[in-house]
C-alpha atoms as a PDB file:
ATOM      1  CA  UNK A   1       0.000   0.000   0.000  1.00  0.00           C
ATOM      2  CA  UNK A   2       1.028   3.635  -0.428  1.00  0.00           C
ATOM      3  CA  UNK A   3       2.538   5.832   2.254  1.00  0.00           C
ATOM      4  CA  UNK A   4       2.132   9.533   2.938  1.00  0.00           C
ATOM      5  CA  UNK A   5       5.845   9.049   3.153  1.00  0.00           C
ATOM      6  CA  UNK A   6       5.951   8.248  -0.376  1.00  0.00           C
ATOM      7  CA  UNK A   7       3.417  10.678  -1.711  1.00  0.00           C
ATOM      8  CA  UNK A   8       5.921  13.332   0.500  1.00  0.00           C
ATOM      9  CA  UNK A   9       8.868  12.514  -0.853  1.00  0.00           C
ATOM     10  CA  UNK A  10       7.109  12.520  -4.481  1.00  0.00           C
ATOM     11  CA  UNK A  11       6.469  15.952  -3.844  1.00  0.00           C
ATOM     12  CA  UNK A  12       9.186  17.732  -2.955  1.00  0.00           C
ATOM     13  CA  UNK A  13       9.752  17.487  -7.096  1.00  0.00           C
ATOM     14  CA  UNK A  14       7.355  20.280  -7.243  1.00  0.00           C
ATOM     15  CA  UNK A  15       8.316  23.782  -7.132  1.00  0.00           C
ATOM     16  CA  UNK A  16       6.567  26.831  -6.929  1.00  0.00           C
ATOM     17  CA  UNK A  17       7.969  28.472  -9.906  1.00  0.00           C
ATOM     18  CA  UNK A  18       8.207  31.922  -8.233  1.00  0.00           C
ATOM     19  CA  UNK A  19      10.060  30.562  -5.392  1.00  0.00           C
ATOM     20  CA  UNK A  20      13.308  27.696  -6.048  1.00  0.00           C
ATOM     21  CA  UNK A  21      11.890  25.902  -2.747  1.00  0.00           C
ATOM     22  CA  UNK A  22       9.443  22.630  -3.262  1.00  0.00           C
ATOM     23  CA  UNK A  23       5.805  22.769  -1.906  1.00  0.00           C
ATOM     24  CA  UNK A  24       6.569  20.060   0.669  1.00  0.00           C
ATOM     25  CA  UNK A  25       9.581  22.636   2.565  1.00  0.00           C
ATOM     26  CA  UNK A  26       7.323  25.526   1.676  1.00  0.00           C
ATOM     27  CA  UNK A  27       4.912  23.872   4.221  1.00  0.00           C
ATOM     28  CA  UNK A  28       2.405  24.200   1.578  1.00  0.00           C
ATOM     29  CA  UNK A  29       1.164  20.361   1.672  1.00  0.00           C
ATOM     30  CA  UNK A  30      -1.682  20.295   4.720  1.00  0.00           C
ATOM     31  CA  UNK A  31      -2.407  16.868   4.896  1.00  0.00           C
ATOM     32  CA  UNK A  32      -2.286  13.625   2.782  1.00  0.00           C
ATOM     33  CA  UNK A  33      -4.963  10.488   2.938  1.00  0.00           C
ATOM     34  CA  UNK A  34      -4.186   7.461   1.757  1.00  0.00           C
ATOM     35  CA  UNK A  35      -6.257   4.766   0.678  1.00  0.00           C
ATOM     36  CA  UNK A  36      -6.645   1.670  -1.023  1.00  0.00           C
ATOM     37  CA  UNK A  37      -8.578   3.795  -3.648  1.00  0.00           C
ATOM     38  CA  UNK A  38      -6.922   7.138  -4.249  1.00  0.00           C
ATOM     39  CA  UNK A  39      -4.668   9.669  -2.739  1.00  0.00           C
ATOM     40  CA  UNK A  40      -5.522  13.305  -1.613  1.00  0.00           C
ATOM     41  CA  UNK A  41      -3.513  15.920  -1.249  1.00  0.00           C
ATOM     42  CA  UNK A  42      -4.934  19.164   0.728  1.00  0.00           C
ATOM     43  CA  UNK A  43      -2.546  21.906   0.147  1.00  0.00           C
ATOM     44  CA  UNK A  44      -2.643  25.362   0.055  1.00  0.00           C
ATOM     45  CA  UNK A  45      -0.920  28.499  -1.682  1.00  0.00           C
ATOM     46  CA  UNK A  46       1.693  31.053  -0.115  1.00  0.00           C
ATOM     47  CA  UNK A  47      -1.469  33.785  -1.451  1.00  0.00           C
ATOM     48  CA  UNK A  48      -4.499  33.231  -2.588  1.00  0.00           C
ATOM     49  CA  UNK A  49      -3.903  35.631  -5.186  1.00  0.00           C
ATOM     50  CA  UNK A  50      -1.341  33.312  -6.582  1.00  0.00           C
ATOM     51  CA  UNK A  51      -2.012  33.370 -10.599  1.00  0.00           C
ATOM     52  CA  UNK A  52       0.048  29.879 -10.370  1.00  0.00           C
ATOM     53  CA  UNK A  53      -2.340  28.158  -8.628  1.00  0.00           C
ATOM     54  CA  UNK A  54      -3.533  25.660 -11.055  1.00  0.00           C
ATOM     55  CA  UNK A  55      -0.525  24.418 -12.539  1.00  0.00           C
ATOM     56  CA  UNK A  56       0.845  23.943  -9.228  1.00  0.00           C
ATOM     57  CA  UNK A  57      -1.892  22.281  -7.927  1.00  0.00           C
ATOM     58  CA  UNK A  58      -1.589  19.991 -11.034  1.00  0.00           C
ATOM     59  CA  UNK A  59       1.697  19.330 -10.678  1.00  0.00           C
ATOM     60  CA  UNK A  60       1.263  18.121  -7.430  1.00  0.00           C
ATOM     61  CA  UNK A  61      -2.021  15.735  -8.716  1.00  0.00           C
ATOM     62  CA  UNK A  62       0.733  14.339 -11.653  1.00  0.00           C
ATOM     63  CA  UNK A  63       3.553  13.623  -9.355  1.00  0.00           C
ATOM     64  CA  UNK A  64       1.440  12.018  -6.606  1.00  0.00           C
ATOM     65  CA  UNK A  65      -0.072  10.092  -9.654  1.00  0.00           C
ATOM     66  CA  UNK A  66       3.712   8.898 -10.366  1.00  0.00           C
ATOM     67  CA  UNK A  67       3.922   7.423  -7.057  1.00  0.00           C
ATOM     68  CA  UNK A  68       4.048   3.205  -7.616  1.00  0.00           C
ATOM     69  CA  UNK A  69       0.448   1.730  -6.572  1.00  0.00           C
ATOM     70  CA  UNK A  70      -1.250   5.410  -6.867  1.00  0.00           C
ATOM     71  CA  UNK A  71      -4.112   5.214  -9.357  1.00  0.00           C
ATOM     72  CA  UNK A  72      -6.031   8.007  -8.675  1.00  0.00           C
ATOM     73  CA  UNK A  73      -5.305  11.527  -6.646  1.00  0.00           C
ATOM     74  CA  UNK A  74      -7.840  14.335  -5.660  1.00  0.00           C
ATOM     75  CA  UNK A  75      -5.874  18.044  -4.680  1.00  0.00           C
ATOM     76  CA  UNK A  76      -8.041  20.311  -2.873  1.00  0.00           C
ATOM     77  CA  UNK A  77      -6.242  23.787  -2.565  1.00  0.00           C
ATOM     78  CA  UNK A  78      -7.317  25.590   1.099  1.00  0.00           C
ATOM     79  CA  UNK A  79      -7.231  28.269   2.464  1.00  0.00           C
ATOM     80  CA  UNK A  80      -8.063  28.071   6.171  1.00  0.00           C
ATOM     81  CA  UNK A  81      -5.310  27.672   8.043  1.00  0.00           C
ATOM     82  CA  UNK A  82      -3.622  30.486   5.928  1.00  0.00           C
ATOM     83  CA  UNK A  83       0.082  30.120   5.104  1.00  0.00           C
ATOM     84  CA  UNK A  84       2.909  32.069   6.807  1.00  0.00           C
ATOM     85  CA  UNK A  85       6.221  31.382   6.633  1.00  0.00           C
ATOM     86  CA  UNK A  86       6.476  29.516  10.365  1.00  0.00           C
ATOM     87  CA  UNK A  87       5.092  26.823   8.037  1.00  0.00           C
ATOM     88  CA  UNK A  88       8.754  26.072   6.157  1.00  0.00           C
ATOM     89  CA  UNK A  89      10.700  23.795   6.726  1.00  0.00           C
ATOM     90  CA  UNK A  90      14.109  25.332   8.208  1.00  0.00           C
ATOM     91  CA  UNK A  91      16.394  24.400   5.398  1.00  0.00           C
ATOM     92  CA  UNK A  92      14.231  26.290   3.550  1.00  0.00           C
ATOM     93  CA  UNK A  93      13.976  29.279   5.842  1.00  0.00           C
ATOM     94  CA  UNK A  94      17.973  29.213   5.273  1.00  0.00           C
ATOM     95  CA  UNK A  95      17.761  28.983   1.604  1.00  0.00           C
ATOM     96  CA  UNK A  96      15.450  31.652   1.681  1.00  0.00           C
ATOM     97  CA  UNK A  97      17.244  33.740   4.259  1.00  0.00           C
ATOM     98  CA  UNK A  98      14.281  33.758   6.769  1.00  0.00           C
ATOM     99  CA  UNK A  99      14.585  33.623  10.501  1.00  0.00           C
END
């Protein structure tokens, strides 16, 4: 059976294109179920005014579709709880030369 573990590692292939950090050390991936039918994803967006928000949010529905044993994914983009930086990962916040 899949693991979120999997899907996680899958996606930290996708980038936001405006930023060079992927969505996973972004902190932009909110959750992940797994089951023996499909994968979702709940994610979210650094702004809601983000014009990239569909490609990234297919980008993450093709990668987590590239995971072995995944045969169908579901992304639902949130907004509640909005995204600050607190939610990065801390190699990120060095790459990105936040404290």
């Amino acid at each position: 059976m899949v693991t979120k573990e999997q899907v996680l590692e899958a996606l930290k292939e996708v980038f936001d294109p405006e930023i060079p950090v992927n969505v996973v050390d972004l902190g932009l991936i909110y959750g992940i179920d797994v089951t023996p039918e499909k994968v979702t994803v709940t994610m979210t967006l650094t702004t809601p005014g983000c014009g990239m928000a569909y490609n990234i949010a297919m980008q993450v529905k093709q990668r987590t579709l590239q995971v072995p044993g995944v045969t169908d994914a579901t992304v639902t983009v949130v907004w509640e709880p909005r995204w600050d930086p607190s939610r990065m990962s801390e190699a990120a916040k060095q790459k990105l030369g936040i404290r």
